[in-house]
Protein backbone atom coordinates (compact mmCIF):
# COMPACT_ATOMS: atom_id res chain seq x y z
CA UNK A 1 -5.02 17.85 3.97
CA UNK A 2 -4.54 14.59 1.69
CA UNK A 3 -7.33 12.27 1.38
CA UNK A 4 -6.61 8.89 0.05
CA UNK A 5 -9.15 6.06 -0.97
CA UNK A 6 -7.58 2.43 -1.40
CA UNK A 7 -9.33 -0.31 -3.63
CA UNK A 8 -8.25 -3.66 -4.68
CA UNK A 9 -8.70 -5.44 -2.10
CA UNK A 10 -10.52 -9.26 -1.96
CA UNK A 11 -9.87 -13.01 -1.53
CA UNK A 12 -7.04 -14.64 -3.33
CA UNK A 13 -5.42 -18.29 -2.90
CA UNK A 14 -2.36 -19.05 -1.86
CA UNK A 15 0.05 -18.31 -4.75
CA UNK A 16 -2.47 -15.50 -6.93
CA UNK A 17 -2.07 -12.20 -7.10
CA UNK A 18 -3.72 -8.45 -6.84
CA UNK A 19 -2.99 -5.05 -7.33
CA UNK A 20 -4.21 -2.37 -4.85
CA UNK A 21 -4.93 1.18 -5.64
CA UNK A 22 -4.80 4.38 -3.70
CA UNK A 23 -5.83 7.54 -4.87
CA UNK A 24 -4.92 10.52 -3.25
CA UNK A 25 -6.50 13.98 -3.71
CA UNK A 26 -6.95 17.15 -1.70
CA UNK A 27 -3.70 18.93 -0.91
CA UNK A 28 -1.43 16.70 -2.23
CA UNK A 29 1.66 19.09 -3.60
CA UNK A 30 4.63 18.34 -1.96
CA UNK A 31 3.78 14.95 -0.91
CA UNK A 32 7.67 13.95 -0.31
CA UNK A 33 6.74 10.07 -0.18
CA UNK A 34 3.55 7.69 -0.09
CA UNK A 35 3.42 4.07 0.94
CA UNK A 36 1.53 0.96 2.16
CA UNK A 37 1.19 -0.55 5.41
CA UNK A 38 -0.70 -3.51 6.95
CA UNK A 39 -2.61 -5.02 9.89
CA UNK A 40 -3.53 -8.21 9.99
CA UNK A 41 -5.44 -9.69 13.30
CA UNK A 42 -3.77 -9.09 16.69
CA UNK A 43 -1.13 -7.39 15.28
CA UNK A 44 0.97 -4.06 14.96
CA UNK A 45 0.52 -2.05 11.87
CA UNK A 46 3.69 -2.87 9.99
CA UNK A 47 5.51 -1.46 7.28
CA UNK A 48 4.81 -2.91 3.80
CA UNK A 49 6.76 -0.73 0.85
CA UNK A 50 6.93 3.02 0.10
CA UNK A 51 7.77 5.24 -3.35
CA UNK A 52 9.11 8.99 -2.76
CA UNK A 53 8.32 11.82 -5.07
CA UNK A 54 11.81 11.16 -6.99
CA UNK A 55 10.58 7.17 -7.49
CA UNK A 56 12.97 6.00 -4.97
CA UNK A 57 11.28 2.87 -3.01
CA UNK A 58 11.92 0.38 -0.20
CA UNK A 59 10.05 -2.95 0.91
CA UNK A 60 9.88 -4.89 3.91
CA UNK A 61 12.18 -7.59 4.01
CA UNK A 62 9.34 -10.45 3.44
CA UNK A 63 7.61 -9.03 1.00
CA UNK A 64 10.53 -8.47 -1.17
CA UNK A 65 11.07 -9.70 -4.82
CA UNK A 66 7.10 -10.42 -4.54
CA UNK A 67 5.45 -7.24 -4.27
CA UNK A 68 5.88 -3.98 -6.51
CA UNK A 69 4.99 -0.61 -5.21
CA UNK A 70 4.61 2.13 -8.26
CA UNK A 71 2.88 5.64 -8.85
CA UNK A 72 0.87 7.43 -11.59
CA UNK A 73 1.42 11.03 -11.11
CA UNK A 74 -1.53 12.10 -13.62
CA UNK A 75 -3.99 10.26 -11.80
CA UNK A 76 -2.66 11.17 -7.95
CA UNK A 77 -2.13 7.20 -7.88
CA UNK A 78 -0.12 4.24 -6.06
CA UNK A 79 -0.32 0.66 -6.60
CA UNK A 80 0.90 -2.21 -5.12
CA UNK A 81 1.35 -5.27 -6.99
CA UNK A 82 1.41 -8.24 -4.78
CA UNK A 83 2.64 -11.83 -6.46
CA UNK A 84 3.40 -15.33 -5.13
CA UNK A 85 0.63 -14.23 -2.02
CA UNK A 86 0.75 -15.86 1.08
CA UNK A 87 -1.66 -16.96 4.26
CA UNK A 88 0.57 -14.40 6.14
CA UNK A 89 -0.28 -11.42 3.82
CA UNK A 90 -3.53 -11.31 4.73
CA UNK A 91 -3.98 -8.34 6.61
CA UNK A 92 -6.01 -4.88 6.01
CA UNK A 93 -3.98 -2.79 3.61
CA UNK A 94 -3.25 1.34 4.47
CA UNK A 95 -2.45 4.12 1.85
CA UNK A 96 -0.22 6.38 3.91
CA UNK A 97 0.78 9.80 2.55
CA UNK A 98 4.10 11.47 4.06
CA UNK A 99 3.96 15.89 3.55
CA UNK A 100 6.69 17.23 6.02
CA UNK A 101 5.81 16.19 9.22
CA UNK A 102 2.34 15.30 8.85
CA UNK A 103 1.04 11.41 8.24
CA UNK A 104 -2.17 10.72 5.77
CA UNK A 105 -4.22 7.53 6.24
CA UNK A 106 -6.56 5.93 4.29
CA UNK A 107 -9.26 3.72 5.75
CA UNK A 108 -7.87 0.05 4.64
CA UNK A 109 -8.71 -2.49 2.44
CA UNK A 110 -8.69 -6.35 3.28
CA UNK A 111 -7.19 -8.73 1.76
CA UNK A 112 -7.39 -12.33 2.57
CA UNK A 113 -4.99 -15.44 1.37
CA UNK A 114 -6.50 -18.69 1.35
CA UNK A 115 -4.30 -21.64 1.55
């Protein structure tokens, strides 16, 4: 099992940015991809960007050009850089781990655009 703990969260204007953290430990050979999603109020948890073990990545289509998803592999870590933030980002922010078939979540952390 893959435990992940995401930090970086907090209150930015419109415009700033931050730089999340997750760090994953526990079982986490063979992890074939690991990624962030979001949830703001009201809302489906959507898709945000992802990294696979061989550094390929993808983004949703509005976050692109502005955030920057990236890994560590000696400290089990992913970041996400987010730029040029937006009211609309604000959401609660989820590590997600991808090992075959099985899904690892984190518990969130907020972050909040003030315009």
């Amino acid at each position: 099992q893959v435990q992940l703990v995401e930090s970086g969260g907090g209150l930015v204007q419109a415009g700033g940015s931050l730089r999340l953290s997750c760090s994953a430990s526990g079982s986490i050979f063979s992890i074939n991809a690991m990624g962030w999603y979001r949830q703001a109020p009201g809302k489906q948890r959507e898709f945000v960007a992802f990294i696979t073990s061989g550094d390929s990545t993808n983004y949703a289509d509005s976050v692109k050009g502005r955030f920057t998803i990236s890994r560590d592999n000696a400290k089990n870590t992913v970041y996400l850089q987010m730029n040029s933030l937006k009211p609309e980002d604000t959401a609660v922010y989820y590590c997600n781990a991808k090992k075959g078939l099985l899904n690892s979540w984190g518990r969130g952390t907020q972050v909040t655009v003030s315009s």
